[in-house]
Protein backbone atom coordinates (compact mmCIF):
# COMPACT_ATOMS: atom_id res chain seq x y z
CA UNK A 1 189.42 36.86 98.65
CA UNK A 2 190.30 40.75 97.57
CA UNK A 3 188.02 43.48 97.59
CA UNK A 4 187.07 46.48 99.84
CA UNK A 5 185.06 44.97 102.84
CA UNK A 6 185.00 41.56 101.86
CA UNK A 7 187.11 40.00 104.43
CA UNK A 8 187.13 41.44 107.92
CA UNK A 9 190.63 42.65 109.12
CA UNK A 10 191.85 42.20 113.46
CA UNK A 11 194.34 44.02 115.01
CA UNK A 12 195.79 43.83 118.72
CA UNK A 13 197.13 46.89 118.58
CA UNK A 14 196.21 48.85 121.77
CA UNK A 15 196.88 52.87 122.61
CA UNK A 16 200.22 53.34 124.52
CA UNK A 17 199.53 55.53 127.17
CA UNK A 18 202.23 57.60 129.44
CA UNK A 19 203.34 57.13 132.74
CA UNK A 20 200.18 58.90 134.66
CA UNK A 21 197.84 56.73 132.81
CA UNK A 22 196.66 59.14 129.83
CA UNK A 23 197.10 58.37 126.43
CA UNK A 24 199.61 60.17 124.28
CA UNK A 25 198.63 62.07 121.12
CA UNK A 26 200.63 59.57 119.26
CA UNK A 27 198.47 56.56 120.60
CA UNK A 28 195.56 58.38 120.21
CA UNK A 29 195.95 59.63 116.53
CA UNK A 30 196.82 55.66 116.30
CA UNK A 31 193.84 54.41 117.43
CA UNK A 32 192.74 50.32 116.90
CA UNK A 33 193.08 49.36 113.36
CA UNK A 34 189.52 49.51 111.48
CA UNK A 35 188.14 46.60 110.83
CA UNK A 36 185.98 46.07 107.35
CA UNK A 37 182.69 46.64 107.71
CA UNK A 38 181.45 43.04 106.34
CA UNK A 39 177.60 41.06 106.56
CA UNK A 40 175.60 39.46 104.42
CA UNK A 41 174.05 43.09 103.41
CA UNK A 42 177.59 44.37 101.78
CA UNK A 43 180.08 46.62 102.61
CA UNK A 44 178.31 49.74 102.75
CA UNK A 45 176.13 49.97 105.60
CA UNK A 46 176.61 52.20 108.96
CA UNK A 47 178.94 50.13 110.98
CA UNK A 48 177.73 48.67 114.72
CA UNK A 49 181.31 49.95 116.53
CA UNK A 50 181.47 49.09 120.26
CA UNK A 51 181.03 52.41 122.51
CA UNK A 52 184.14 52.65 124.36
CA UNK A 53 184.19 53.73 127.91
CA UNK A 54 184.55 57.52 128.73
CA UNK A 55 187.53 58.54 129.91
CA UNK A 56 187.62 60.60 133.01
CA UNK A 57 190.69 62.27 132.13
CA UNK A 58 189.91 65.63 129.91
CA UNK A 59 193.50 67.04 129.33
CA UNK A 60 193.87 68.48 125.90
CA UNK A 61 196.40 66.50 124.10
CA UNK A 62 196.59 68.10 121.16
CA UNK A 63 196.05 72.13 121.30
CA UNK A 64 193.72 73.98 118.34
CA UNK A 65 195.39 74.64 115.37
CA UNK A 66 193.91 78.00 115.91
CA UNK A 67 194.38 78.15 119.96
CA UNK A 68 195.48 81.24 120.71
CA UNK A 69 197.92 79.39 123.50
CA UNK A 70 200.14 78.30 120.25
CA UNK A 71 202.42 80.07 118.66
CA UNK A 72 202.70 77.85 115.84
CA UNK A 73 201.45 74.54 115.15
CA UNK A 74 204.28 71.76 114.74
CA UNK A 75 204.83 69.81 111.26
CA UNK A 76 204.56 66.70 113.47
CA UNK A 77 201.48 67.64 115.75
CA UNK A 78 199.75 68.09 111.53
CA UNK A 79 201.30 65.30 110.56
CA UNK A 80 199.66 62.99 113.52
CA UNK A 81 196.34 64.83 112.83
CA UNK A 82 196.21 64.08 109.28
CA UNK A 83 197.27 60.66 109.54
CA UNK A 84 194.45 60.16 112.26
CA UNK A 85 191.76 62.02 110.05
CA UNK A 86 193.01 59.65 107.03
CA UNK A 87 191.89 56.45 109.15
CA UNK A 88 188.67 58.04 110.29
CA UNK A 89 188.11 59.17 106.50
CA UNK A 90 188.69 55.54 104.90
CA UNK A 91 186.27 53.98 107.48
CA UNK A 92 183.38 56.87 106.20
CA UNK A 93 184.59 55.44 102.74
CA UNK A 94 183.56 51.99 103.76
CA UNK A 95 180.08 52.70 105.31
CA UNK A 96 178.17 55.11 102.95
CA UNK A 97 178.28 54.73 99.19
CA UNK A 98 180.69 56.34 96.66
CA UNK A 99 178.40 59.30 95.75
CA UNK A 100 177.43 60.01 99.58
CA UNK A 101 180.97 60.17 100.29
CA UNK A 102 182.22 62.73 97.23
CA UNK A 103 179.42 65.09 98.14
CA UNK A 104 179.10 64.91 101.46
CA UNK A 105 182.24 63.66 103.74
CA UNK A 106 185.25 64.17 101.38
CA UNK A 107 185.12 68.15 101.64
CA UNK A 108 185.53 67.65 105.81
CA UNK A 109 189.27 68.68 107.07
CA UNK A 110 190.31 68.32 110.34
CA UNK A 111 190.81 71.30 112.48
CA UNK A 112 190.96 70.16 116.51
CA UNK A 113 191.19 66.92 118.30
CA UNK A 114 191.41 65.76 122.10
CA UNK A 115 190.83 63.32 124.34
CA UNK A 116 187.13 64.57 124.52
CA UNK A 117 186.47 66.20 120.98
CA UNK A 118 187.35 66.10 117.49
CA UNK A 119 186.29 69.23 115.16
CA UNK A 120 185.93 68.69 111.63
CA UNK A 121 185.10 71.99 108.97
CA UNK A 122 183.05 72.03 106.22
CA UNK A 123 182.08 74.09 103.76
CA UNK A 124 179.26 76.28 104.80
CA UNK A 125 176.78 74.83 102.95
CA UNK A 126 177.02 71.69 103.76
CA UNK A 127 177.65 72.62 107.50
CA UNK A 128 174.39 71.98 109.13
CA UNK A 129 173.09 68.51 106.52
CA UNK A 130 176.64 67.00 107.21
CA UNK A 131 176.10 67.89 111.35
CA UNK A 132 172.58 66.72 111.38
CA UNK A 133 172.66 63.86 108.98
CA UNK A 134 175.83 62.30 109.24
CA UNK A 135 177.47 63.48 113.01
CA UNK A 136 175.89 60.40 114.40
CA UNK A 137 178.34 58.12 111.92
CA UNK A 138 181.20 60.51 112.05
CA UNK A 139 180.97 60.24 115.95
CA UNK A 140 180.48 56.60 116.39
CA UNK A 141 183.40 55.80 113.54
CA UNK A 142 186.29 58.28 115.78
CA UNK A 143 185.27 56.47 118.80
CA UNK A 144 186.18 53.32 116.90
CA UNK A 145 189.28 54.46 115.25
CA UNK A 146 190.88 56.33 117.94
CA UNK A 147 189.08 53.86 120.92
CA UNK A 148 188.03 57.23 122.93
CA UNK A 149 184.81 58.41 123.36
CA UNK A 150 185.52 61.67 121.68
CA UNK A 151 182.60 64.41 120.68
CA UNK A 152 182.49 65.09 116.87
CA UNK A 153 181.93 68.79 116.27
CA UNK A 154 181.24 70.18 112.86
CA UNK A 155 182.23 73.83 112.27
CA UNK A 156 182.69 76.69 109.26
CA UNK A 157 185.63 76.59 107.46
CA UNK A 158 186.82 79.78 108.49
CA UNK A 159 188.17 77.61 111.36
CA UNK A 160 191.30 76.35 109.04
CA UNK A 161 194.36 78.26 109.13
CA UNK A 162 196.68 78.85 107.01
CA UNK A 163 199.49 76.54 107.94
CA UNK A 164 202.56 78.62 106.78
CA UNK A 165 201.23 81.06 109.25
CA UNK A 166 201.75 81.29 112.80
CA UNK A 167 198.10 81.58 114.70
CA UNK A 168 197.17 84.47 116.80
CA UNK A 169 198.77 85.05 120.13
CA UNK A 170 196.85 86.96 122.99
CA UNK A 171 198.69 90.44 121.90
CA UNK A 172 198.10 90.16 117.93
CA UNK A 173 195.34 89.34 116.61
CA UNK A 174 195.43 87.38 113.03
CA UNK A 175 192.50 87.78 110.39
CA UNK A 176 189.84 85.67 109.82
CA UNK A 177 190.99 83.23 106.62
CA UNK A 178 187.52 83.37 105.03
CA UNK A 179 188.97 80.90 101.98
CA UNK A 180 186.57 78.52 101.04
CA UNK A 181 187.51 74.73 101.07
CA UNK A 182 188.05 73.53 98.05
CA UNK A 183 185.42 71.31 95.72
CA UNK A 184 185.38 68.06 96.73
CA UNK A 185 187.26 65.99 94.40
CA UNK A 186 185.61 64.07 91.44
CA UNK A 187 185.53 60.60 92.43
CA UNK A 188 188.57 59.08 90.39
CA UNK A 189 186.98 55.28 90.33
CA UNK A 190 183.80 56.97 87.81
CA UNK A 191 186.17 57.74 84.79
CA UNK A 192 185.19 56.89 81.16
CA UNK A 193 188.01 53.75 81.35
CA UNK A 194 185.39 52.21 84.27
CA UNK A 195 182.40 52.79 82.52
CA UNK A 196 181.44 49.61 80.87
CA UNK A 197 179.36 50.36 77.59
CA UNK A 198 176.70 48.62 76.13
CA UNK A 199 173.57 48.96 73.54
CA UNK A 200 172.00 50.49 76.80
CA UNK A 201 174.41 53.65 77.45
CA UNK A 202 176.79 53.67 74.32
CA UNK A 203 175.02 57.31 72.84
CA UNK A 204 175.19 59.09 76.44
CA UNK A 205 178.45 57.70 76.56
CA UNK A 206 179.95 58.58 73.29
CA UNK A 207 178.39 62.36 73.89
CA UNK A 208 179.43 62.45 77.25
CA UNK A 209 182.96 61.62 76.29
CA UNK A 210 183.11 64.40 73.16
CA UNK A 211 181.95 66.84 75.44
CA UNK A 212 184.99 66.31 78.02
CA UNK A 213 187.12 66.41 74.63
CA UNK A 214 185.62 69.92 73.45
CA UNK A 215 183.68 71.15 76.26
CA UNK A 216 181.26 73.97 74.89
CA UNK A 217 181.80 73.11 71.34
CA UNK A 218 180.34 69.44 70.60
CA UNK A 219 176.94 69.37 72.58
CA UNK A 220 175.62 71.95 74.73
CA UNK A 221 173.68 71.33 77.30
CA UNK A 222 174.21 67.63 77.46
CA UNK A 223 170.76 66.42 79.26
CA UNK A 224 171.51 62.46 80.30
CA UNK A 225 167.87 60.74 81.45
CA UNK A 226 167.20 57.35 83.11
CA UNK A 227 166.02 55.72 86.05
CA UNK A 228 168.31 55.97 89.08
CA UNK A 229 171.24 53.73 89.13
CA UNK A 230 172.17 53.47 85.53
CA UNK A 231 175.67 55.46 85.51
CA UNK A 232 174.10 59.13 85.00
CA UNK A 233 176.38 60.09 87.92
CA UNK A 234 179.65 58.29 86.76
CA UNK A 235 179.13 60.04 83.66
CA UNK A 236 179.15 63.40 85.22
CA UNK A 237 182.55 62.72 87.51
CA UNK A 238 183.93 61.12 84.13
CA UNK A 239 183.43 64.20 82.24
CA UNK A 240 184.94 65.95 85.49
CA UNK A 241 187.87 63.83 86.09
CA UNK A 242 189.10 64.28 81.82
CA UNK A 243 188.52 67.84 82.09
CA UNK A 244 190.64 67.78 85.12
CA UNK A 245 192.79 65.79 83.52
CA UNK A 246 193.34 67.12 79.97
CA UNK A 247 191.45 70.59 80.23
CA UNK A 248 194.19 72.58 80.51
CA UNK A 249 193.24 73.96 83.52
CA UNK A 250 189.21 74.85 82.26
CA UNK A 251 187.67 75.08 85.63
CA UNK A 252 184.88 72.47 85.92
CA UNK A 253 182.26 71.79 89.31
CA UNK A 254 180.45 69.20 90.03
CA UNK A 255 176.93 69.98 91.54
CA UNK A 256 173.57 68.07 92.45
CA UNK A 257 170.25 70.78 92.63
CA UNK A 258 170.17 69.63 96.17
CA UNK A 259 173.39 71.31 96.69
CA UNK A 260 172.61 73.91 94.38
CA UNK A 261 169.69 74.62 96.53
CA UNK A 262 170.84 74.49 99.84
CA UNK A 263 173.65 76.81 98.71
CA UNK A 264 171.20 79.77 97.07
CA UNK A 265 168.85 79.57 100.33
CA UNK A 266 172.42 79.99 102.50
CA UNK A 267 173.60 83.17 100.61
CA UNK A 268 169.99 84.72 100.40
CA UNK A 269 169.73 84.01 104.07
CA UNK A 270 173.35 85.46 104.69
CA UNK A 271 173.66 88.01 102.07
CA UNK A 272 176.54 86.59 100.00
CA UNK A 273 174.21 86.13 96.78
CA UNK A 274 176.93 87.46 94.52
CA UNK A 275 179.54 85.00 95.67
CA UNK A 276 177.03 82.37 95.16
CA UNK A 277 176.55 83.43 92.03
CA UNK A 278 180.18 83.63 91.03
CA UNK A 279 180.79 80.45 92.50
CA UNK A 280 178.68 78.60 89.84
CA UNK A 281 178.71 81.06 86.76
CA UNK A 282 182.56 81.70 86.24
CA UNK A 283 182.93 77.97 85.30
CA UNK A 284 183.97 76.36 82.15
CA UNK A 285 182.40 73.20 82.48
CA UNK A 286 179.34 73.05 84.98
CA UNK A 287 177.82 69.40 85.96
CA UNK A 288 174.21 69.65 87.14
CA UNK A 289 172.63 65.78 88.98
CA UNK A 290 169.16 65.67 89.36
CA UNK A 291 167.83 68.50 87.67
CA UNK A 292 163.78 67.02 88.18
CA UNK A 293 164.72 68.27 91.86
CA UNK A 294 164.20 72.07 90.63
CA UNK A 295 160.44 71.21 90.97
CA UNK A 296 158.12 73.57 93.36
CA UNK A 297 161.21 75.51 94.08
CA UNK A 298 160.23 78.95 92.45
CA UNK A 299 162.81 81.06 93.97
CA UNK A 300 165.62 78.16 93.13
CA UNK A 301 164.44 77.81 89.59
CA UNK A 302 164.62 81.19 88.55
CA UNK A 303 168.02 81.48 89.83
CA UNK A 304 169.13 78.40 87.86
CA UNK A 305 167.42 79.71 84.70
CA UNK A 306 169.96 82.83 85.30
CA UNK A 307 172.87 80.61 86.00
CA UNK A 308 171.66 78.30 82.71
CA UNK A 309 171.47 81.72 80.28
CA UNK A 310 175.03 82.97 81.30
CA UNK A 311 177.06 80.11 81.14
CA UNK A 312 175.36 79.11 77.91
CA UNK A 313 176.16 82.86 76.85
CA UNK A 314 179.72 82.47 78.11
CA UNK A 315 180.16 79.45 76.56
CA UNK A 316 180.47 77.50 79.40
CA UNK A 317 179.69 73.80 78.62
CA UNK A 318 176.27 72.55 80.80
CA UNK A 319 175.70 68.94 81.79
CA UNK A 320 173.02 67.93 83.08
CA UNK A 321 171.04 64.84 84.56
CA UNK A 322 167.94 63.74 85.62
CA UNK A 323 165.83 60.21 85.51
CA UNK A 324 162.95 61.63 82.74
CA UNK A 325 163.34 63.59 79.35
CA UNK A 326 162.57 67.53 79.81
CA UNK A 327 159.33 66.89 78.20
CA UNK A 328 158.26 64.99 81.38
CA UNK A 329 159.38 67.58 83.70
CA UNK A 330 155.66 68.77 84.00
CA UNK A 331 156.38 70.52 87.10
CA UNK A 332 159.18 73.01 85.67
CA UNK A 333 158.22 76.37 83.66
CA UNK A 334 158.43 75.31 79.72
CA UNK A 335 161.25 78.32 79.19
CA UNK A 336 163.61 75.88 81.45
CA UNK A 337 162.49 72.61 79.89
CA UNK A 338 163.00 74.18 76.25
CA UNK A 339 166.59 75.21 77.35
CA UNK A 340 166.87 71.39 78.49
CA UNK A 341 165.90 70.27 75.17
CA UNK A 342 167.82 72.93 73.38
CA UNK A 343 171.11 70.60 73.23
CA UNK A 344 170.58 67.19 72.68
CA UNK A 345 169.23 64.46 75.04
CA UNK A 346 170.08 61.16 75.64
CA UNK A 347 168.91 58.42 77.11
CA UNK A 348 170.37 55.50 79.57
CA UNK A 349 168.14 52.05 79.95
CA UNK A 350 168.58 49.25 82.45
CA UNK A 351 171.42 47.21 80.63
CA UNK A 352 171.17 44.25 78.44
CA UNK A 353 172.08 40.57 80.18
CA UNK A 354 175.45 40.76 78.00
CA UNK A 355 176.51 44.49 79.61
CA UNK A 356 175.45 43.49 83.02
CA UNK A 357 178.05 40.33 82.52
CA UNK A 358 180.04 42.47 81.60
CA UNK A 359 179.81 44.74 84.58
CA UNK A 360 179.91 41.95 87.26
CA UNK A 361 183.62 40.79 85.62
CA UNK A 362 185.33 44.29 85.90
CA UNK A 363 184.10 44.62 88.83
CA UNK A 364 185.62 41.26 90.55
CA UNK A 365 188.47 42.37 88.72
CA UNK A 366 188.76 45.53 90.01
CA UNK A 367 188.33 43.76 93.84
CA UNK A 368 190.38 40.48 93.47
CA UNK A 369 187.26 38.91 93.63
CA UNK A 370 187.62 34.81 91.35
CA UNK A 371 184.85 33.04 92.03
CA UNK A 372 185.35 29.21 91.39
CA UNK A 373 182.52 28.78 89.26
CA UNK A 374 181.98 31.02 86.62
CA UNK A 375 178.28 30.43 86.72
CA UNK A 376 178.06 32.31 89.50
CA UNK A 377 178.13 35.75 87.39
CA UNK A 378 176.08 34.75 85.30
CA UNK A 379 172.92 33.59 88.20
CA UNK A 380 173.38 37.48 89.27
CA UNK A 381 173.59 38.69 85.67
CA UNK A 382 170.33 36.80 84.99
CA UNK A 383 168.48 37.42 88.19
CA UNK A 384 168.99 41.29 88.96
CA UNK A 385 168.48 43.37 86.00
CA UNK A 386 167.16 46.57 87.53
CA UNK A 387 170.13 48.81 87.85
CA UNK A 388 174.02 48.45 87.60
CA UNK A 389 173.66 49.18 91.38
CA UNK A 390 171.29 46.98 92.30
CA UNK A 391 173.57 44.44 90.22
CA UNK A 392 176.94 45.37 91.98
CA UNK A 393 174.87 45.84 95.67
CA UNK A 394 173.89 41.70 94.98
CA UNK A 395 177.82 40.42 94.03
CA UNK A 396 178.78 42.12 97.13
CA UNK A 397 176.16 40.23 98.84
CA UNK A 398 176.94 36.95 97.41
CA UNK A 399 180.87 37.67 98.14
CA UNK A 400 179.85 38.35 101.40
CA UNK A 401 177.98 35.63 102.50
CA UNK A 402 180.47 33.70 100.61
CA UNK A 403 183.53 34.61 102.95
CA UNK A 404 181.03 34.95 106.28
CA UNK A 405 180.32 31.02 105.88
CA UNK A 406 183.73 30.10 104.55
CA UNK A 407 182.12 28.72 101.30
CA UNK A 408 183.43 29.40 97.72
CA UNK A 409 181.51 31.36 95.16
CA UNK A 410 179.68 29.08 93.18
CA UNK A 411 176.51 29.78 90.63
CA UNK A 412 174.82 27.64 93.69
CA UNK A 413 175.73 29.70 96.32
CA UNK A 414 174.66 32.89 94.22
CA UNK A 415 171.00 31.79 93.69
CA UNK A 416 171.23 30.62 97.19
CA UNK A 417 171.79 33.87 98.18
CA UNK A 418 169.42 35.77 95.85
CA UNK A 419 166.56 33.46 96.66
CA UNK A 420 166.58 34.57 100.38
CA UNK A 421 167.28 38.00 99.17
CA UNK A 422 163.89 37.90 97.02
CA UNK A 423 162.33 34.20 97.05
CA UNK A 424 159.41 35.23 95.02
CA UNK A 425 160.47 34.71 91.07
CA UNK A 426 161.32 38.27 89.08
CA UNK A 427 158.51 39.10 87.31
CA UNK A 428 159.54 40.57 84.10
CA UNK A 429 157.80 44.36 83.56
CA UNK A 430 155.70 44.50 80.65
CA UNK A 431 154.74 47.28 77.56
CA UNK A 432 151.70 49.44 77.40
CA UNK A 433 151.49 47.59 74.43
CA UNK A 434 150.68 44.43 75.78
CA UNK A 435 148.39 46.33 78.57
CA UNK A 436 146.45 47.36 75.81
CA UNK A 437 146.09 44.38 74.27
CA UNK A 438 145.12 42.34 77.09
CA UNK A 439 142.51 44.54 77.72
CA UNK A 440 140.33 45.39 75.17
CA UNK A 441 140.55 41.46 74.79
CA UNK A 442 139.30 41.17 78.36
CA UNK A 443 136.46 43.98 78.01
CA UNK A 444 135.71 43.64 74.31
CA UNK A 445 137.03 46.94 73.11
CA UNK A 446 138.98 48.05 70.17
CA UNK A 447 141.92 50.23 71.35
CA UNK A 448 140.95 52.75 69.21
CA UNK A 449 137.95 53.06 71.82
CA UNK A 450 140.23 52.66 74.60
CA UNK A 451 142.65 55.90 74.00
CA UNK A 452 139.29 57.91 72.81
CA UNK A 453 138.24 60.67 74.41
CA UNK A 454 134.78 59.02 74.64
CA UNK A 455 133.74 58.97 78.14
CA UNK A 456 131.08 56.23 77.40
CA UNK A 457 130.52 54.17 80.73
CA UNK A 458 131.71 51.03 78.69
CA UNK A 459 134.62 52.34 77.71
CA UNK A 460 135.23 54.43 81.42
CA UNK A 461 136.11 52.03 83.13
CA UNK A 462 138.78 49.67 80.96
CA UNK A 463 140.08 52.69 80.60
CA UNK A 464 141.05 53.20 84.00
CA UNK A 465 141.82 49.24 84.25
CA UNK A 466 144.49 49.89 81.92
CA UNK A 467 146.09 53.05 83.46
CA UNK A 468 146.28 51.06 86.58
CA UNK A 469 147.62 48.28 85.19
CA UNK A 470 150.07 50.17 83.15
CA UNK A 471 151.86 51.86 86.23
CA UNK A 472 151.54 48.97 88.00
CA UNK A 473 153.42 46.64 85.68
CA UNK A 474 155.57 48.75 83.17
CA UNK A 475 158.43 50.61 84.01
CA UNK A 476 156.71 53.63 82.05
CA UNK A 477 155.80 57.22 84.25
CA UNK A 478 152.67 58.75 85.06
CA UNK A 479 152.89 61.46 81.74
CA UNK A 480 154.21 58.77 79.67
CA UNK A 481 151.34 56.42 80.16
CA UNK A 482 149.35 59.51 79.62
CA UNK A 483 150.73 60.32 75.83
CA UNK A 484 150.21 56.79 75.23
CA UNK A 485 146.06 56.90 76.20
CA UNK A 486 145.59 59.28 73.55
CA UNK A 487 148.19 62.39 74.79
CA UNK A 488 146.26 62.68 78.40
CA UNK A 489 147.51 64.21 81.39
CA UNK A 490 149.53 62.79 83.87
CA UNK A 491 146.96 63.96 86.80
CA UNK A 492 144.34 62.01 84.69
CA UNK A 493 146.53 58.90 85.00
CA UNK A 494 146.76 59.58 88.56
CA UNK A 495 142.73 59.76 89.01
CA UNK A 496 142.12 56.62 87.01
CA UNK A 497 144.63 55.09 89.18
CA UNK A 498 143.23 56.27 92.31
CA UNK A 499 139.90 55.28 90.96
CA UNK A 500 140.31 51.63 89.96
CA UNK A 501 142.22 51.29 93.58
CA UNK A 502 139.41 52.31 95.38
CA UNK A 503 136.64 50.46 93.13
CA UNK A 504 138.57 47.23 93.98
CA UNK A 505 138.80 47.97 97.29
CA UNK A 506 135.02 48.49 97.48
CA UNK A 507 133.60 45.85 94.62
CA UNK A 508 134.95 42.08 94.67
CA UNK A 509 133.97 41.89 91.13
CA UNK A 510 136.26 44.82 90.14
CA UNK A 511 139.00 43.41 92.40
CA UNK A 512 138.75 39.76 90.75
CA UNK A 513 138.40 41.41 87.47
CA UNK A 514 141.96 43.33 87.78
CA UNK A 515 143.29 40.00 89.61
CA UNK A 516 142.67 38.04 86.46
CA UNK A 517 143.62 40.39 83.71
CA UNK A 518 147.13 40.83 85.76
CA UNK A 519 147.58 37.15 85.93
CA UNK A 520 146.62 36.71 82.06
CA UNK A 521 149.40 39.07 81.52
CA UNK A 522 152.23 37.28 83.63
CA UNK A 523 151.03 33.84 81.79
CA UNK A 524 150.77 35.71 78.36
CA UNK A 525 154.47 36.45 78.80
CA UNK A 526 155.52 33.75 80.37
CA UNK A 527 154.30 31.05 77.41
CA UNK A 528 156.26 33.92 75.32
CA UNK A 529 159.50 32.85 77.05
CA UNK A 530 158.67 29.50 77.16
């Protein structure tokens, strides 16, 4: 059975080591063959590697590519380096996810490596996240690779040479190579070929796709909004990757406001806020994730507001994502959510049964994964319908467990698998619609009188009923639910919500009066199906 991870891979390959005991460079740049990080909970998940023992032996092995010791480094001595980074590198594929990999991991380039130590660079500012909050993994996956218990250090880029040049001896001193690493590559999996299109995504895909073709001309900004998981992000590297592609060399970087903001609060803390700014303004196409991140950040927003106005200006082509419309990004000043709306807007919704089918095929496909009963698709297909990630996460799952206990994958196997994944049946979200309805039935209200701005005590508390019950069983958001209740604020949602919690808590008639109404809802929908 194909596929990345599926099927873990042995190898009794062990280091060669030289006459005195101590392994050569070649052996250790070898390493033990990784094996595929496979369980019942999928591929991507921080592997459990043995620790191997430390070595008492601490000769280097292989000398710093910047060591002033060296005259020059050797093809060969790179060429072992790189091949032992590549292993280390496909293992971090295989234990974080796709998008945790492009942003974080893929920029790293080896620079040093010995018995004791490897020494990775990264870009500056993603030195000190990538150190603390992925050295652990880095660490524990070269110890695996390379079976020595070697220290993972994580240092500026400045510590990459150039190659054609010899490094410094004791006598001559070289110059710092302050270059900056390059962008980490789009991911070439997310292109528009991969993205399978259905009633759910086919406008933020069809936009998407004419603004790769004529970036600045068709649609600008492009603002993409949905809940996570839904192929905002694929989007974004698929506008990337055709404008890398066919751009004729536009210039086009990929960005998430985390980044964006870790960067700014870098330069302003080391004075390089004009090369921060050049780094994201002199761009033809810029690709923005997560803009509903620029929240509460009033030093970050303003700068993005600059960066917005002159690339727009420019005619740079802006792309943006985030999981609500601009409208609903209460927190942001309205001059940045008007720019937001200024292009158009599209939306992305959880897909339909026939795209999520549709998604689980290409993607065996793509892994050499056949199950022997076609049904089996169609149990995940039925039973997950959150997010295309959620959807993928379960037919690793299944394929997992599948290859774990030697079993084929079979429609029984799937819901097998599902059930102990979630035994308690999917309860299907409902509408503020039927919310609504359900309770000025229950109360004896018209819902006129519910979304009133009456404050009558019979009409209080329903009121706040429904709120509650609206966030607790619709996929809608806090300022959403508030239009709908007659154009309220989101922070009066909040306060009903907070209100009705706390008058359950404290009155068993309120607490069996929400129990019922939610239960008449889940029946009301369920004779529906029925």
């Amino acid at each position: 059975m194909g596929g990345r991870g599926y099927r873990a891979r042995s190898s009794t390959h062990r280091p060669q080591r030289s006459p005195d005991g101590r392994r050569t460079f070649s052996a250790l740049c070898a390493g033990r063959a990784p094996d595929a990080a496979t369980s019942a909970e999928g591929p991507r998940y921080a592997p459990r590697f043995p620790e191997p023992a430390a070595r008492a032996d601490g000769a280097r092995l292989v000398r710093s590519w910047t060591s002033p010791r060296e005259e020059s480094t050797t093809p060969a001595v790179m060429q072992e380096l790189d091949h032992a980074w590549q292993r280390i590198a496909a293992e971090m594929r295989r234990a974080v996810t796709d998008s945790t990999y492009a942003i974080w991991l893929e920029p790293l380039r080896p620079v040093d490596l010995d018995p004791r130590r490897l020494v990775v660079a990264a870009p500056d500012e993603l030195r000190t996240w990538v150190a603390d909050r992925y050295g652990p993994l880095l660490e524990r996956v070269a110890r695996h690779v390379l079976d020595a218990a070697v220290r993972v250090e994580v240092v500026a880029p400045d510590a990459i040479p150039d190659p054609a040049r010899p490094a410094a001896t004791p006598d001559v001193a070289a110059a710092p190579d302050t270059r900056e690493l390059p962008d980490p590559p789009f991911n070439p999996k997310l292109t528009f070929d991969q993205f399978v299109i259905g009633d759910s995504n086919r406008f933020a895909h069809a936009a998407a796709l004419a603004v790769a073709e004529m970036p600045g001309q068709a649609y600008n900004p492009l603002y993409i909004c949905g809940p996570p998981g839904l192929g905002k992000t694929h989007l974004l590297h698929a506008v990337g990757n055709y404008v890398g592609s066919f751009g004729g060399g536009l210039t086009v970087r990929y960005t998430t406001v985390e980044s964006f903001t870790s960067e700014f609060v870098a330069a302003l803390h080391g004075g390089s806020i004009d090369a921060f700014k050049a780094r994201f303004r002199h761009n033809d196409v810029l690709l923005i994730d997560d803009v509903q991140f620029l929240a509460a950040k009033a030093r970050t927003e303003e700068e993005f507001f600059h960066t917005f106005n002159a690339l727009y200006d420019s005619g740079s082509q802006l792309v943006l994502t985030s999981d609500r419309p601009p409208r609903d990004l209460l927190a942001l000043e309205d001059r940045l959510r008007e720019r937001f709306s200024s292009g158009l807007v599209c939306e992305v919704r959880p897909p339909d049964a026939t795209t999520r089918l549709t998604i689980l095929r290409k993607r065996a496909a793509h892994d050499g994964i056949a199950p022997e009963d076609a049904g089996a698709l169609d149990v995940i297909a039925e039973r997950i319908t959150d997010n295309v990630r959620a959807l993928e996460g379960a037919l690793i799952r299944v394929v997992a467990f599948a290859s774990l206990t030697s079993r084929p994958v079979t429609a029984a196997l799937a819901a097998e698998v599902l059930d102990a994944l979630d035994p308690r049946p999917r309860q299907v979200r409902r509408s503020i619609d039927e919310v609504m309805a359900a309770t000025c039935e229950a109360f004896g209200v018209t819902r006129d009188e519910l979304v009133s701005s009456s404050r009558a005590q019979r009409l209080t508390w329903p009121r706040q009923v429904a709120m509650y019950l609206a966030r607790e069983l619709t996929d809608q958001t806090l300022p959403a639910i508030g239009r709908a209740f007659g154009n309220r604020d989101h922070t009066t949602v909040m306060h009903a919500c907070r209100r009705t919690a706390q008058r359950m808590a404290d009155d068993a008639g309120a607490y069996e009066t929400v129990r019922a109404l939610t239960e008449r809802l889940h029946a009301r929908r369920d004779d529906r199906r029925a």
